[in-house]
PDB file of N, CA and C in Angstrom:
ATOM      1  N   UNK A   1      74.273  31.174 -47.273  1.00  0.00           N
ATOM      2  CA  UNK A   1      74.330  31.922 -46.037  1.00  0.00           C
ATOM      3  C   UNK A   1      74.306  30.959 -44.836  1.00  0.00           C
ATOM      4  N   UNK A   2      73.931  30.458 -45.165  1.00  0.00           N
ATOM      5  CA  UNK A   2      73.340  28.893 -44.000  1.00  0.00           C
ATOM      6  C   UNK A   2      74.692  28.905 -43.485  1.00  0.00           C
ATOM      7  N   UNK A   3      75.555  28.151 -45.116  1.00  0.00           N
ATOM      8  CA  UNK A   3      76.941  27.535 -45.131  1.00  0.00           C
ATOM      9  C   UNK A   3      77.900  28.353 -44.126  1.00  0.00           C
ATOM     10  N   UNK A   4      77.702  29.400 -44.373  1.00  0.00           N
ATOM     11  CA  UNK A   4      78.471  30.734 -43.728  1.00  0.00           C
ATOM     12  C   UNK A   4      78.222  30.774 -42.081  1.00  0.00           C
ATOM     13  N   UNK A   5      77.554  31.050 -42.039  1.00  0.00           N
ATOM     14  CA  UNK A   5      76.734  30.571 -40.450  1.00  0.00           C
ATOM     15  C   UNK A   5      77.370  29.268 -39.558  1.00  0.00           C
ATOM     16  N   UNK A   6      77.337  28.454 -40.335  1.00  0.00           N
ATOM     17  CA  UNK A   6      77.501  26.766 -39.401  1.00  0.00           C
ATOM     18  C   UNK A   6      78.876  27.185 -39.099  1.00  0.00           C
ATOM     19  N   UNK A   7      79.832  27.376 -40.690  1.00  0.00           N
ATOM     20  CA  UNK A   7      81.163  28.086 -40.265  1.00  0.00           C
ATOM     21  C   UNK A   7      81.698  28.447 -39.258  1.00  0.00           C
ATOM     22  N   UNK A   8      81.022  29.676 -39.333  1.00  0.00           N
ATOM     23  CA  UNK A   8      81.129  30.389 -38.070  1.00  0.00           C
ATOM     24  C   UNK A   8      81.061  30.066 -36.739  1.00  0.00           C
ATOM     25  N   UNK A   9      80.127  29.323 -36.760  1.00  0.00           N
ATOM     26  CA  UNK A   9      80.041  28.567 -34.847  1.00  0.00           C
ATOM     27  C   UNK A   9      80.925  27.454 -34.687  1.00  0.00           C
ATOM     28  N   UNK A  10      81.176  26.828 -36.268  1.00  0.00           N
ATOM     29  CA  UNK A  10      82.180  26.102 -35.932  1.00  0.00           C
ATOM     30  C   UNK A  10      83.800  26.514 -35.212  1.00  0.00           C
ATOM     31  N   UNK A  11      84.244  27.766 -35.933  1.00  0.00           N
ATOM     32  CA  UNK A  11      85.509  28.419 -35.615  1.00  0.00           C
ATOM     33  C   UNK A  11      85.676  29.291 -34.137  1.00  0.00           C
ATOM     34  N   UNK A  12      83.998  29.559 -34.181  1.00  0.00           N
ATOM     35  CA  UNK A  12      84.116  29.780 -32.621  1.00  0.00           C
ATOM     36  C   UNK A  12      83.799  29.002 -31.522  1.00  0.00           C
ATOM     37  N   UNK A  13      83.487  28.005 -31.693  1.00  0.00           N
ATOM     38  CA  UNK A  13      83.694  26.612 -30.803  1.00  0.00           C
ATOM     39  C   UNK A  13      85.656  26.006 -30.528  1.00  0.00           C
ATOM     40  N   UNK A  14      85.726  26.753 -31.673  1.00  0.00           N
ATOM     41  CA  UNK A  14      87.615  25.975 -31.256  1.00  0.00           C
ATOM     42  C   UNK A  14      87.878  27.115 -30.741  1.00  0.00           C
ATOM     43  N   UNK A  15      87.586  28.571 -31.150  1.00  0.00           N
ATOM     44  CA  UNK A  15      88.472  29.601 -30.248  1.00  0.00           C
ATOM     45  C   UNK A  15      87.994  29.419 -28.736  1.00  0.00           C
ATOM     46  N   UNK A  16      86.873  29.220 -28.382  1.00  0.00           N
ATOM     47  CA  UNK A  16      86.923  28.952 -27.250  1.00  0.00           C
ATOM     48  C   UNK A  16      87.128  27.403 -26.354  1.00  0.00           C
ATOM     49  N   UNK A  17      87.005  26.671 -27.101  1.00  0.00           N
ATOM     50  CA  UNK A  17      87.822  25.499 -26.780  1.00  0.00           C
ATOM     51  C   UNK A  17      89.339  25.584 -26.326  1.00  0.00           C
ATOM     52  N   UNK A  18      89.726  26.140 -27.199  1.00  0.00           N
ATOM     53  CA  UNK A  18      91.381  26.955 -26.885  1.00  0.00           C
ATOM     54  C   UNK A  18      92.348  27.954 -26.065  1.00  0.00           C
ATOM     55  N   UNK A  19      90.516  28.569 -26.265  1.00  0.00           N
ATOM     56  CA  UNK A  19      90.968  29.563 -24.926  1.00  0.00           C
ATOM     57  C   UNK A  19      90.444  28.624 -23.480  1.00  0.00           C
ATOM     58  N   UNK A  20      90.061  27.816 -23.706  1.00  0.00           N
ATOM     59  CA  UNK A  20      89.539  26.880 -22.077  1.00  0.00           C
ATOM     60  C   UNK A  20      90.950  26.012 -21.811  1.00  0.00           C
ATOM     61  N   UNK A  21      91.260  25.611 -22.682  1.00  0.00           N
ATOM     62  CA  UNK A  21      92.357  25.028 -22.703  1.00  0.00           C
ATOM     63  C   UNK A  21      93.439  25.892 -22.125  1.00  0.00           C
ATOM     64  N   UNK A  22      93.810  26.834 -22.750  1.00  0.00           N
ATOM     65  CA  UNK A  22      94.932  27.547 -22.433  1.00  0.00           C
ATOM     66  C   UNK A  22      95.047  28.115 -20.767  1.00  0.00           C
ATOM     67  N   UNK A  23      93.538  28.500 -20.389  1.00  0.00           N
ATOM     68  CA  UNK A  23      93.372  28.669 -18.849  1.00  0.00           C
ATOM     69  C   UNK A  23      93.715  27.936 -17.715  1.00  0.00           C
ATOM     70  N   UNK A  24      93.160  26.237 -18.480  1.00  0.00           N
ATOM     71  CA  UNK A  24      93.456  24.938 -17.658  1.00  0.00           C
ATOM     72  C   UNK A  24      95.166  24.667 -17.505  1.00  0.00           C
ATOM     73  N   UNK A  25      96.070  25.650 -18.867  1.00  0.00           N
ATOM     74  CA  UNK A  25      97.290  25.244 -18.661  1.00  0.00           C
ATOM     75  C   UNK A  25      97.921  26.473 -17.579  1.00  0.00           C
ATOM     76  N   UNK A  26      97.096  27.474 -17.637  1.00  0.00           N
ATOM     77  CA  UNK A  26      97.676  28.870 -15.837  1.00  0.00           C
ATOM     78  C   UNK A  26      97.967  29.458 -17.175  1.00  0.00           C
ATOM     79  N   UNK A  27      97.895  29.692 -18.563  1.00  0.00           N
ATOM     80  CA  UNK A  27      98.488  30.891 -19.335  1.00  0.00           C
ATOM     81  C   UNK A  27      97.389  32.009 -18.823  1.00  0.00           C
ATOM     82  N   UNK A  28      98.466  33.226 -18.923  1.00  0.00           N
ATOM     83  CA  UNK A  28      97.673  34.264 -18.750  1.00  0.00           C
ATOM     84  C   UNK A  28      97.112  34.732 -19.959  1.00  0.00           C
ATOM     85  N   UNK A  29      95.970  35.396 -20.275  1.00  0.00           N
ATOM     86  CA  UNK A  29      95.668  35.989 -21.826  1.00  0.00           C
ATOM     87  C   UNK A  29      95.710  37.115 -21.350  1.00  0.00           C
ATOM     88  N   UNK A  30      96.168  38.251 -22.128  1.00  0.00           N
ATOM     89  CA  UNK A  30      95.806  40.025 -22.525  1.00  0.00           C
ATOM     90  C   UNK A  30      96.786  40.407 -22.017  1.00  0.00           C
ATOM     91  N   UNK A  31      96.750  41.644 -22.130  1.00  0.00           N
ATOM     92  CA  UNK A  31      98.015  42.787 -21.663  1.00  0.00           C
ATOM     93  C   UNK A  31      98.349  42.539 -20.083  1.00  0.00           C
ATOM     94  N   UNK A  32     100.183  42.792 -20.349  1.00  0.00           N
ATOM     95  CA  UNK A  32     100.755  42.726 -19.293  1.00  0.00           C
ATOM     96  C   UNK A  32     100.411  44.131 -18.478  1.00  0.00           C
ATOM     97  N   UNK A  33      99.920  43.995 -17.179  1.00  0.00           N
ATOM     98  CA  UNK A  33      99.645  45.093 -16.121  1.00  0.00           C
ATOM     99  C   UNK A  33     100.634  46.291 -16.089  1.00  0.00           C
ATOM    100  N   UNK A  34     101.095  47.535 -16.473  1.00  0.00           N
ATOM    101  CA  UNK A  34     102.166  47.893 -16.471  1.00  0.00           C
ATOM    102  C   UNK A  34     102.259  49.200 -15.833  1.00  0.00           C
ATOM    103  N   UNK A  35     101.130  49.645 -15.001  1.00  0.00           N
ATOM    104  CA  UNK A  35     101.272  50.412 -13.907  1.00  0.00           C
ATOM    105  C   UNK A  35     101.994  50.240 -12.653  1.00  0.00           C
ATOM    106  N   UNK A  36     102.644  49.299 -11.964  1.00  0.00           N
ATOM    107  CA  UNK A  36     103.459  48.993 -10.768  1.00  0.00           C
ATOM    108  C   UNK A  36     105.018  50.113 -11.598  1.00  0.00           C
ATOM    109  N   UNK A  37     105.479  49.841 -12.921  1.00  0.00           N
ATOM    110  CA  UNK A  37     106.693  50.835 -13.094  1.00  0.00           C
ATOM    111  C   UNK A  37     106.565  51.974 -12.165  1.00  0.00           C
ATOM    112  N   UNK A  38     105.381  52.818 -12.095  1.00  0.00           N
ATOM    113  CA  UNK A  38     105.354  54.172 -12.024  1.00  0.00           C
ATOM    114  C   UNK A  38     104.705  54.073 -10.219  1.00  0.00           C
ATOM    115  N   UNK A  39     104.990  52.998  -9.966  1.00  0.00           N
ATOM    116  CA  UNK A  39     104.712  53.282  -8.425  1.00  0.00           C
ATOM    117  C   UNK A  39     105.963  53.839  -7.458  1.00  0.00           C
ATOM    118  N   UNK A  40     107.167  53.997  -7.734  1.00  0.00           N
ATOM    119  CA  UNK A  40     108.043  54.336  -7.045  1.00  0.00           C
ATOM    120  C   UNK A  40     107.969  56.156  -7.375  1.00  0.00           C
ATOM    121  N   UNK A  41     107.825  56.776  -8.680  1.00  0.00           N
ATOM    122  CA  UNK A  41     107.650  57.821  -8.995  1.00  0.00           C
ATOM    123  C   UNK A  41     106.731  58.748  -8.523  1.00  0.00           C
ATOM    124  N   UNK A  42     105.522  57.627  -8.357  1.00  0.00           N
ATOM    125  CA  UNK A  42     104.340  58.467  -7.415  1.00  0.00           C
ATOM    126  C   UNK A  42     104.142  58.706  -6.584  1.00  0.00           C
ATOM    127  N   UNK A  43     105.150  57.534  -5.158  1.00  0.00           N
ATOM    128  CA  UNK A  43     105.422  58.224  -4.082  1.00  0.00           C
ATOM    129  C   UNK A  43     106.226  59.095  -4.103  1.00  0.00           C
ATOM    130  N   UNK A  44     107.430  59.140  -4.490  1.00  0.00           N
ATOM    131  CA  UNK A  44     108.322  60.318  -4.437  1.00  0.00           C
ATOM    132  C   UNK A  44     107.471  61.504  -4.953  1.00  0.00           C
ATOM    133  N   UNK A  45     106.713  61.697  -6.182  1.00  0.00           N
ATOM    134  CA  UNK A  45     105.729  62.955  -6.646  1.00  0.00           C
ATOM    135  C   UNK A  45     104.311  63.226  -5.562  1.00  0.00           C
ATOM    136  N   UNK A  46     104.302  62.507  -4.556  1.00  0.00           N
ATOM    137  CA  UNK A  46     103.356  62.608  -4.047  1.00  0.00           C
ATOM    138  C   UNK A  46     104.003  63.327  -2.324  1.00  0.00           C
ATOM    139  N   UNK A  47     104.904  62.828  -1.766  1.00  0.00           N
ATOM    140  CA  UNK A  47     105.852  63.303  -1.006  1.00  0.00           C
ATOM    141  C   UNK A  47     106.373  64.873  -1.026  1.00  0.00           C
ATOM    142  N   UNK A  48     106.126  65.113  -2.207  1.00  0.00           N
ATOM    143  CA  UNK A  48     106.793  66.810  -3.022  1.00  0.00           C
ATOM    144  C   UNK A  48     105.402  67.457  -2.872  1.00  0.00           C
ATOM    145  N   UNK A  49     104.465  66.681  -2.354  1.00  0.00           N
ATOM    146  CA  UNK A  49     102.911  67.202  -1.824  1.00  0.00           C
ATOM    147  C   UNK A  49     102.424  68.016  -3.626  1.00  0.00           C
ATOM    148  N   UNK A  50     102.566  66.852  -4.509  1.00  0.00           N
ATOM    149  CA  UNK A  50     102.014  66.817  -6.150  1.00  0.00           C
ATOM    150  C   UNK A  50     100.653  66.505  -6.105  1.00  0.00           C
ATOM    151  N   UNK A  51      99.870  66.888  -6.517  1.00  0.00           N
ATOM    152  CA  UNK A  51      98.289  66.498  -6.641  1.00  0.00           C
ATOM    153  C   UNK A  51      98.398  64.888  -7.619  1.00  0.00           C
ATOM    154  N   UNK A  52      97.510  64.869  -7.871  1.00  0.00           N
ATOM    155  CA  UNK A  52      96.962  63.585  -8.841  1.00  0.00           C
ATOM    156  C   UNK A  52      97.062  64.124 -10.481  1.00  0.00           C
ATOM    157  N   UNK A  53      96.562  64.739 -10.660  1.00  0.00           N
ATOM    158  CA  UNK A  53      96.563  66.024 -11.996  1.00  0.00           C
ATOM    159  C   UNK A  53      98.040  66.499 -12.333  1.00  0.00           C
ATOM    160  N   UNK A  54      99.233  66.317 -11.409  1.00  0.00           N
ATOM    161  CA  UNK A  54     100.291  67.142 -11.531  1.00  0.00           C
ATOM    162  C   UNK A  54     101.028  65.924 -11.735  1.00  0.00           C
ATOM    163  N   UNK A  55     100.698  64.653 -10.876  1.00  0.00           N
ATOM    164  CA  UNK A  55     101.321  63.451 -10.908  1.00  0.00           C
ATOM    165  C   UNK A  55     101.235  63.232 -12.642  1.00  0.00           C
ATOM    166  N   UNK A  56      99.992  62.994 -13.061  1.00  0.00           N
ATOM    167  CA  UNK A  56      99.830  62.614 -14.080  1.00  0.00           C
ATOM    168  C   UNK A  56     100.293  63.247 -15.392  1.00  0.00           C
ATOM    169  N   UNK A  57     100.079  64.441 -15.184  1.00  0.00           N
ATOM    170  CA  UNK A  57     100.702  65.045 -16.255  1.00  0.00           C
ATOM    171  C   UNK A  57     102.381  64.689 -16.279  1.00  0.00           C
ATOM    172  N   UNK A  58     102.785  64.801 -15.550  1.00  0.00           N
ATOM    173  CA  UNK A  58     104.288  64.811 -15.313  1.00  0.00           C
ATOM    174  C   UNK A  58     104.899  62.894 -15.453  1.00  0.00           C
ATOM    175  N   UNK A  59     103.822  62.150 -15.536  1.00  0.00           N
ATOM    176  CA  UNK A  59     104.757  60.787 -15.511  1.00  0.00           C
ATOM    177  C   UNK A  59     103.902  60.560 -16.970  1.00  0.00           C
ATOM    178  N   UNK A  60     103.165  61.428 -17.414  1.00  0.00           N
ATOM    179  CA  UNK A  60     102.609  61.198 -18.632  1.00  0.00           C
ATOM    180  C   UNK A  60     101.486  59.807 -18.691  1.00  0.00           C
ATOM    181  N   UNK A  61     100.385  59.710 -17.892  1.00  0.00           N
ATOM    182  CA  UNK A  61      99.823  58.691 -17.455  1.00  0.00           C
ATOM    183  C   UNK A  61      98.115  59.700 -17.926  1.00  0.00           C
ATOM    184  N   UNK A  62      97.067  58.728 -17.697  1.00  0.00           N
ATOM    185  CA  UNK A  62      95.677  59.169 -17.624  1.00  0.00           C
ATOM    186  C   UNK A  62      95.511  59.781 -16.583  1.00  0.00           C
ATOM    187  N   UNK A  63      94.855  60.662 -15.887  1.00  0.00           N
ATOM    188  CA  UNK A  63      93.942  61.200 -14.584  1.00  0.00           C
ATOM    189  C   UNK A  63      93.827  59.469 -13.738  1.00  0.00           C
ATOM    190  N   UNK A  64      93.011  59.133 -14.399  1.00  0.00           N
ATOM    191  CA  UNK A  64      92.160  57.707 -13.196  1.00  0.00           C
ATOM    192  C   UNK A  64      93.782  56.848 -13.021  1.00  0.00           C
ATOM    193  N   UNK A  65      94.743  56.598 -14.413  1.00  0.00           N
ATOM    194  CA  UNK A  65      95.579  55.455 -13.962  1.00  0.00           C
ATOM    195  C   UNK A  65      96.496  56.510 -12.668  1.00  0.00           C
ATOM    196  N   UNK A  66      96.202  57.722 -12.509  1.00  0.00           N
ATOM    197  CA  UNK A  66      97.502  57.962 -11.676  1.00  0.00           C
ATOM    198  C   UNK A  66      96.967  58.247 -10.299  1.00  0.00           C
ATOM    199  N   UNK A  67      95.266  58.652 -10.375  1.00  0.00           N
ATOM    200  CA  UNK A  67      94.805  58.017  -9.062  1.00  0.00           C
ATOM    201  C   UNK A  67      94.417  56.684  -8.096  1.00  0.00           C
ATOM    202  N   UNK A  68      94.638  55.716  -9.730  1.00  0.00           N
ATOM    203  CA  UNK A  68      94.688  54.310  -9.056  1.00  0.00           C
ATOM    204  C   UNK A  68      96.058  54.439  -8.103  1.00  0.00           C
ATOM    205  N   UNK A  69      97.022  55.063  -8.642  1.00  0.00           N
ATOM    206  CA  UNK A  69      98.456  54.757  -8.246  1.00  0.00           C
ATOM    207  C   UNK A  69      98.799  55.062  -6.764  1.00  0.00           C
ATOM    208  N   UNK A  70      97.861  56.364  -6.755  1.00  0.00           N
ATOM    209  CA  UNK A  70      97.906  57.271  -5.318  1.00  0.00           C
ATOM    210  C   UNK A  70      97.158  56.715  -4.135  1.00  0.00           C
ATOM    211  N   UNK A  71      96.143  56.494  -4.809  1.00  0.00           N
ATOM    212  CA  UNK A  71      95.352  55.231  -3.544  1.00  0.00           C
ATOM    213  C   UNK A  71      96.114  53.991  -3.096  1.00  0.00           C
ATOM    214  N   UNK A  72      96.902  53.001  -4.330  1.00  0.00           N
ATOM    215  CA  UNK A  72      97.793  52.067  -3.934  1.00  0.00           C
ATOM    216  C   UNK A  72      98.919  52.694  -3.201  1.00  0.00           C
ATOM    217  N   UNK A  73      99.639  54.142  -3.123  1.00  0.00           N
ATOM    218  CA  UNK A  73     100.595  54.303  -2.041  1.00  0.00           C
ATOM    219  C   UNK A  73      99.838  54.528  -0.877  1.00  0.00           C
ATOM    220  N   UNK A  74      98.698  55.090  -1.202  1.00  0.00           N
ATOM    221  CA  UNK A  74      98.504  55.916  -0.010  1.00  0.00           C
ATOM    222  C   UNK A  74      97.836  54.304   1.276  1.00  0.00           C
ATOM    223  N   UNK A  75      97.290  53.283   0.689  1.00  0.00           N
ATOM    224  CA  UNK A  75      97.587  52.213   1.260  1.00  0.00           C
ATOM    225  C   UNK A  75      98.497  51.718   1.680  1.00  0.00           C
ATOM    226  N   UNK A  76      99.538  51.424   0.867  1.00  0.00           N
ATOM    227  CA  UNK A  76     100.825  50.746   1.147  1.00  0.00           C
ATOM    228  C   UNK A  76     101.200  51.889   2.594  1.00  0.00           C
ATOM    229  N   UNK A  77     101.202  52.945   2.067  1.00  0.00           N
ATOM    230  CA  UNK A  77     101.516  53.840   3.641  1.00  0.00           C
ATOM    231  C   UNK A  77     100.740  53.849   4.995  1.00  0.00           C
ATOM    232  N   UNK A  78      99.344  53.555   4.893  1.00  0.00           N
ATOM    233  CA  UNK A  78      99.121  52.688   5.907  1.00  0.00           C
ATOM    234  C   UNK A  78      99.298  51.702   6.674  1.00  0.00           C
ATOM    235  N   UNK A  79     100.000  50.471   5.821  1.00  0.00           N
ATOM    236  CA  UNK A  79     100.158  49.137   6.591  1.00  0.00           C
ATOM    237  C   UNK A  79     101.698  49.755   6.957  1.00  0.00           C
TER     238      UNK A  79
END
């Protein structure tokens, strides 16, 4: 069990060695961001005076990702 153990910290000393590395080279790690698609849709659905609930159902998104979306227009329509 010992054996098993040392193992272990050994393999996670290189994953994160690797992942330090990979940072120092600007790679990005994890999922690509892919809510900006549906930002042109949400102003136009939001313009048609669509709730958040109506947005979402209709671009087929979560509740919260399609009120993130509505707050980012409803900014962008400020500046």
């Amino acid at each position: 069990m010992a054996l098993a153990e040392f193992e272990r910290s050994i393999i996670q000393e290189r994953v994160n060695a690797g992942l330090r590395a990979a940072k120092a080279r600007g790679v990005t790690l994890g999922r690509k961001p892919t809510l900006g698609e549906h930002q042109q849709a949400v102003a136009r659905l939001m313009a048609g005076g669509k709730g958040i609930r109506a947005i979402a159902r209709e671009l087929c998104l979560p509740v919260s990702s399609a009120a993130k979306l509505v707050r980012a227009a409803k900014e962008i329509a400020l500046w």
